[in-house]
N, C-alpha and C. Protein backbone atom coordinates (compact mmCIF):
# COMPACT_ATOMS: atom_id res chain seq x y z
N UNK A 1 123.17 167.70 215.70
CA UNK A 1 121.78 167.58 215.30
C UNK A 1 121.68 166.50 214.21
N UNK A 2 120.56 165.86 214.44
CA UNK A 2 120.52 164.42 213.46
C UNK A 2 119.72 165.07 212.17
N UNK A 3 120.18 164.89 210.85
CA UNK A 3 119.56 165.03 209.50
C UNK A 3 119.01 163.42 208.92
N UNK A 4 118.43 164.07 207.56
CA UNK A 4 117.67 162.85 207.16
C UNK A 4 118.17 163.12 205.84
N UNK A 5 118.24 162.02 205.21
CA UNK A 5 117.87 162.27 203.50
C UNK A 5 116.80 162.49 202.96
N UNK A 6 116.49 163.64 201.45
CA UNK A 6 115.37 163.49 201.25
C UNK A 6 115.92 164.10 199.93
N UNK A 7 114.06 164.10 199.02
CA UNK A 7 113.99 165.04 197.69
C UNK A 7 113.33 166.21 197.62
N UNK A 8 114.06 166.88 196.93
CA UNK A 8 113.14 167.86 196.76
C UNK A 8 112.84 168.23 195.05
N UNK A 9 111.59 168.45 195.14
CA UNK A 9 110.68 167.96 193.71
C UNK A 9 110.86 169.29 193.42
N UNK A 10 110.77 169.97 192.39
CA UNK A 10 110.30 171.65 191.94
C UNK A 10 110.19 171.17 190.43
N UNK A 11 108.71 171.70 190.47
CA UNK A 11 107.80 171.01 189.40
C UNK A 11 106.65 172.59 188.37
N UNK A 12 107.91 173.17 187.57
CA UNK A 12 107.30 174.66 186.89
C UNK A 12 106.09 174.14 185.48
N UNK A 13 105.10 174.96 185.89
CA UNK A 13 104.18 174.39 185.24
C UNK A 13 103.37 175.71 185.01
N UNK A 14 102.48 176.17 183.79
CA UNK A 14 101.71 177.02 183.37
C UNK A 14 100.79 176.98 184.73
N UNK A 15 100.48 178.61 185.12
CA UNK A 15 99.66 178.40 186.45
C UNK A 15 98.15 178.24 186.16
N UNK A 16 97.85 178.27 184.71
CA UNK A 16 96.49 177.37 184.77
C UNK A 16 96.39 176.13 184.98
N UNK A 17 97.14 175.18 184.83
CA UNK A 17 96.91 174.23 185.68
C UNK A 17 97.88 173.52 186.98
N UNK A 18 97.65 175.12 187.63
CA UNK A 18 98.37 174.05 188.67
C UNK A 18 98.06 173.59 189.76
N UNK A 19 96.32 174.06 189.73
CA UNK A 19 95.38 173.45 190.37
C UNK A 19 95.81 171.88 190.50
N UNK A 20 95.41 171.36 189.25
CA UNK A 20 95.39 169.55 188.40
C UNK A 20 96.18 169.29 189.15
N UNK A 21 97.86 170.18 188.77
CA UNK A 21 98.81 169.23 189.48
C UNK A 21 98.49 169.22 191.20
N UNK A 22 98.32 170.43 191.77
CA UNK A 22 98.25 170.28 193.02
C UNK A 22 97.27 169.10 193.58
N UNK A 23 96.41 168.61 192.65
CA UNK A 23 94.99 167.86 192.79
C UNK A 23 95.60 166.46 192.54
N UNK A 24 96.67 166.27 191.27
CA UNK A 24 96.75 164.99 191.43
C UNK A 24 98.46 164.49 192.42
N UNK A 25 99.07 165.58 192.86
CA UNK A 25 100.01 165.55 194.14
C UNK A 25 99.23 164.89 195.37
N UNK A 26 98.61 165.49 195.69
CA UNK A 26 97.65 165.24 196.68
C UNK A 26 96.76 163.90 196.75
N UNK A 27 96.39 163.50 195.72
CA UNK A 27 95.91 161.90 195.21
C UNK A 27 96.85 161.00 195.04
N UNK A 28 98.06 161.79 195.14
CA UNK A 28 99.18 161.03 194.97
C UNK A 28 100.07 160.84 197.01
N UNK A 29 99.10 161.23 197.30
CA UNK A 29 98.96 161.56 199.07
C UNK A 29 100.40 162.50 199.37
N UNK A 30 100.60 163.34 198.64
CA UNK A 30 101.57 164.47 198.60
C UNK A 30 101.32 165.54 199.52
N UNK A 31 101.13 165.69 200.86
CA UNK A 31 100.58 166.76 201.01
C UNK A 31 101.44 167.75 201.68
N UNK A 32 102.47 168.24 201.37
CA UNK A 32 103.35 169.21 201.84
C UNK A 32 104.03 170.13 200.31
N UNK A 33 103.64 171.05 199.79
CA UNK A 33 104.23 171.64 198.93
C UNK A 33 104.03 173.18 199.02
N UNK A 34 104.94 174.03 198.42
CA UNK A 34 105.04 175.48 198.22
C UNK A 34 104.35 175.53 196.60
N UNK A 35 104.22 176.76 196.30
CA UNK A 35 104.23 177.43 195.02
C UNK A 35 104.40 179.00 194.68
N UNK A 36 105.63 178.63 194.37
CA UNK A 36 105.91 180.30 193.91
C UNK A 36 105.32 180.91 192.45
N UNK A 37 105.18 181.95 192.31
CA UNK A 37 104.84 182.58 191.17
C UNK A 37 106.49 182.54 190.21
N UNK A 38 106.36 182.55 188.57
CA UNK A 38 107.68 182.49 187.97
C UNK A 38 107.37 184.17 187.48
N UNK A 39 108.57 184.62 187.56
CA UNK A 39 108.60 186.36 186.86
C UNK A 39 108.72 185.88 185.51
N UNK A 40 109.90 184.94 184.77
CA UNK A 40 110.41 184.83 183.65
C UNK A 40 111.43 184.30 183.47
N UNK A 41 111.67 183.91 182.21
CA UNK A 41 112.39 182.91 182.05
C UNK A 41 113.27 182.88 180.35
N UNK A 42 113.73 181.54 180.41
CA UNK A 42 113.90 181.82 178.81
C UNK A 42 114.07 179.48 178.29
N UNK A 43 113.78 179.72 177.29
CA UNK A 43 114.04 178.04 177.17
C UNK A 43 113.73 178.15 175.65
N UNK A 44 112.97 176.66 175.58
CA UNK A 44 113.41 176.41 173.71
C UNK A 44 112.77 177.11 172.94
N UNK A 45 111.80 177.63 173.32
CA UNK A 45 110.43 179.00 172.35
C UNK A 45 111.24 180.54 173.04
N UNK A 46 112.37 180.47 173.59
CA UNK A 46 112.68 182.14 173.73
C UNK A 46 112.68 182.55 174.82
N UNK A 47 112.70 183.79 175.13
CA UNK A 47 112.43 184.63 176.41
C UNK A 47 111.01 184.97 176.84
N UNK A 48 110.66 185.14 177.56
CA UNK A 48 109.40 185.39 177.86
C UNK A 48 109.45 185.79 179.35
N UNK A 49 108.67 186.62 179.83
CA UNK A 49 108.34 187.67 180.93
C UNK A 49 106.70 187.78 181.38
N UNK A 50 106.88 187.37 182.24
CA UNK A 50 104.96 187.29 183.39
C UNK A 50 104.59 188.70 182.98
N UNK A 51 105.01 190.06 182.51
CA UNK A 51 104.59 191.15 182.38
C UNK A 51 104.07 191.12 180.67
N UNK A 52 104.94 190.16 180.11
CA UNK A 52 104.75 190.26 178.72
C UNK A 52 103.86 189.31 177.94
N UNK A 53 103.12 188.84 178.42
CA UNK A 53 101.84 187.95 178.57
C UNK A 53 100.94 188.65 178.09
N UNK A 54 100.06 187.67 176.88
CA UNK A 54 98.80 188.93 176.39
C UNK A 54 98.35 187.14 176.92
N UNK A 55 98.49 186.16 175.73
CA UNK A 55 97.34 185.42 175.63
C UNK A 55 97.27 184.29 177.05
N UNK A 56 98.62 184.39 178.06
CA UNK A 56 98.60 183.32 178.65
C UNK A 56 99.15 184.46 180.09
N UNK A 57 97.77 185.27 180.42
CA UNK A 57 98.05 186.31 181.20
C UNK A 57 98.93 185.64 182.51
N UNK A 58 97.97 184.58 183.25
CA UNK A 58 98.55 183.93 184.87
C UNK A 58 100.12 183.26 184.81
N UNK A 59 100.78 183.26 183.46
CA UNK A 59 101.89 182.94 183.42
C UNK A 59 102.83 181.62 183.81
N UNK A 60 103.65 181.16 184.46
CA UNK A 60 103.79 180.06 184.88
C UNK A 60 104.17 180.01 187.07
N UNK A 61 103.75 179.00 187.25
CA UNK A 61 104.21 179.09 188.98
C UNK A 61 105.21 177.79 189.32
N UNK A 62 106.23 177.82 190.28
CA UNK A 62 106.56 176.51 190.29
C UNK A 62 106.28 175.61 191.30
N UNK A 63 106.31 174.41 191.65
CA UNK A 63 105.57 173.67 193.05
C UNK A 63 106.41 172.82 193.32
N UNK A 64 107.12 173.39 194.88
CA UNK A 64 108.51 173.05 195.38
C UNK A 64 107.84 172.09 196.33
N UNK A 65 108.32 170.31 196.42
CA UNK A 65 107.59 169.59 197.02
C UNK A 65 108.99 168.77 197.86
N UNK A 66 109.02 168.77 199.27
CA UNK A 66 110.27 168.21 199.84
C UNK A 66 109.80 166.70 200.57
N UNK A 67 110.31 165.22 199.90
CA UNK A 67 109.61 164.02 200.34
C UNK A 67 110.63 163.21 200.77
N UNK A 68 110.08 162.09 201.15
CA UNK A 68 111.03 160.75 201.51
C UNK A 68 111.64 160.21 200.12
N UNK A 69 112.43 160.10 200.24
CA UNK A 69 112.95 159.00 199.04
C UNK A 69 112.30 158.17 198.22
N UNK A 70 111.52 157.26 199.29
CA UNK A 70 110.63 156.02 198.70
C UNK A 70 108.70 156.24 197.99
N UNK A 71 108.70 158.20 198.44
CA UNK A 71 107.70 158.26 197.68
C UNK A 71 107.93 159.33 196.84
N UNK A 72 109.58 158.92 196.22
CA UNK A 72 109.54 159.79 194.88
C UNK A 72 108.80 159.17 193.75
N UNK A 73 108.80 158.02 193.06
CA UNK A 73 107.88 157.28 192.28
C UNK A 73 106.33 157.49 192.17
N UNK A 74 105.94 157.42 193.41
CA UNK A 74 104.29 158.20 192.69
C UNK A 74 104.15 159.54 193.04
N UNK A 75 105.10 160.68 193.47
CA UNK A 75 104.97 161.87 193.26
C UNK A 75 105.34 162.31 191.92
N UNK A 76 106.24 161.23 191.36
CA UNK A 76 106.42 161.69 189.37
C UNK A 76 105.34 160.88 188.90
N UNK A 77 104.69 160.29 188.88
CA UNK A 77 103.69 159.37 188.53
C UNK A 77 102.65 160.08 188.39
N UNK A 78 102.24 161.50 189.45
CA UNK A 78 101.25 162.03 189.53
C UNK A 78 101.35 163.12 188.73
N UNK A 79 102.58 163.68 188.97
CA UNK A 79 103.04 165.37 187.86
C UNK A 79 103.10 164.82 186.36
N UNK A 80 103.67 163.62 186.11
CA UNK A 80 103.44 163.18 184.69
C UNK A 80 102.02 163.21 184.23
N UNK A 81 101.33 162.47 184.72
CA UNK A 81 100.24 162.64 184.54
C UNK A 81 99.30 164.04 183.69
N UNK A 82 100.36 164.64 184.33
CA UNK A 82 99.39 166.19 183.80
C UNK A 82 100.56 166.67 182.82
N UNK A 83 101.80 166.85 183.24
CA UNK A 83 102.94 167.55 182.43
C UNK A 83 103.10 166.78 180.96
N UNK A 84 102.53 165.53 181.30
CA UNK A 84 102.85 164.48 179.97
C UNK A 84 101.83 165.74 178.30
N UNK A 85 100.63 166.19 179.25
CA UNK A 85 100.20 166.88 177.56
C UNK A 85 100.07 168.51 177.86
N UNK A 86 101.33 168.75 178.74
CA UNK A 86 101.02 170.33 178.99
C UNK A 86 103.02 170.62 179.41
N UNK A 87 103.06 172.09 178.82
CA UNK A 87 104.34 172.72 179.14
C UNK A 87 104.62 172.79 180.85
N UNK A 88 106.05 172.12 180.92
CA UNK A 88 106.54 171.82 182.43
C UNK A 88 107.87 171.33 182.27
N UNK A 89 108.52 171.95 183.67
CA UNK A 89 110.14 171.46 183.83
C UNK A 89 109.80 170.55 185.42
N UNK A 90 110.43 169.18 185.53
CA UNK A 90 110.28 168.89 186.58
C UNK A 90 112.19 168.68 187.31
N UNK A 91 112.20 168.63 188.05
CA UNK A 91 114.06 168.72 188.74
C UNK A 91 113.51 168.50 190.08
N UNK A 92 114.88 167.17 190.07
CA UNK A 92 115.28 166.49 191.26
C UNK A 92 115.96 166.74 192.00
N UNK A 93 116.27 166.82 192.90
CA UNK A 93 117.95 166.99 193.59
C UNK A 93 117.50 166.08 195.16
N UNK A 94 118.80 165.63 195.60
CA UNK A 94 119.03 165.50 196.75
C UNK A 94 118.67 166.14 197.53
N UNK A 95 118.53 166.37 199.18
CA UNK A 95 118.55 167.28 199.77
C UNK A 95 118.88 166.89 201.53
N UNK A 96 118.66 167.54 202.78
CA UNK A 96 118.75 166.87 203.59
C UNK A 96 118.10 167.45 204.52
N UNK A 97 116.99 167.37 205.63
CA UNK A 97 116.20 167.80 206.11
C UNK A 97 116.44 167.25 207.62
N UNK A 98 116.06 168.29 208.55
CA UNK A 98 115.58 167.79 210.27
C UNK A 98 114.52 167.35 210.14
N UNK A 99 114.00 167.23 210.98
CA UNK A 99 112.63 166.79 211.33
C UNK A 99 112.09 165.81 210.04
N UNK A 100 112.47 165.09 210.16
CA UNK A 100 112.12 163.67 209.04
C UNK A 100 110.50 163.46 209.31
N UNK A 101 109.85 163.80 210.62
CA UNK A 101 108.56 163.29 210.67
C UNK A 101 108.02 164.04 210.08
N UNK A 102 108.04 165.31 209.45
CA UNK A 102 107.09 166.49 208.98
C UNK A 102 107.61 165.98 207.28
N UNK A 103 107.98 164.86 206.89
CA UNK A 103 107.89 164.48 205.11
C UNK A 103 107.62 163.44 205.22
């Protein structure tokens, strides 16, 4: 079976806005992505838990985006955009996919 190269984007972001990002992915002609809900986590402010949420109840979600190579540049172009003045982890990796026409 023939594979392709590709990326895969996973882009964790507060789920209040992950409308924006989904809005400027998509302007960014992105249109294939997941989004999972995050349970919890821990990083440079501590531990923190989606149950243990008073002021930032919707918690964070992440938005798993699988592309061609050559439109990794304005798919970070577009998540910066928003992550540049809001809490977010973005990660790259390699990956390798069938069906090359469906990215």
């Amino acid at each position: 079976m023939q594979t392709h190269t590709a990326k895969r984007v996973e882009i964790t972001i507060e789920a209040v806005m992950q409308r924006r990002l989904t809005e400027a992915l998509e302007s960014a002609e992105v249109s294939g992505y997941t989004i999972h809900p995050v349970l919890g986590g821990s990083g440079r402010s501590g531990h923190w838990s989606r149950e243990g949420q008073v002021s930032r109840a919707s918690g964070m979600v992440t938005v798993v985006c699988i592309i061609r190579p050559e439109r990794l540049d304005p798919l970070l172009d577009a998540a910066f955009s928003i992550l540049d003045r809001h809490i977010g982890v973005v990660n790259v990796t390699d990956c390798v996919v069938m069906r090359a026409e469906r990215f």
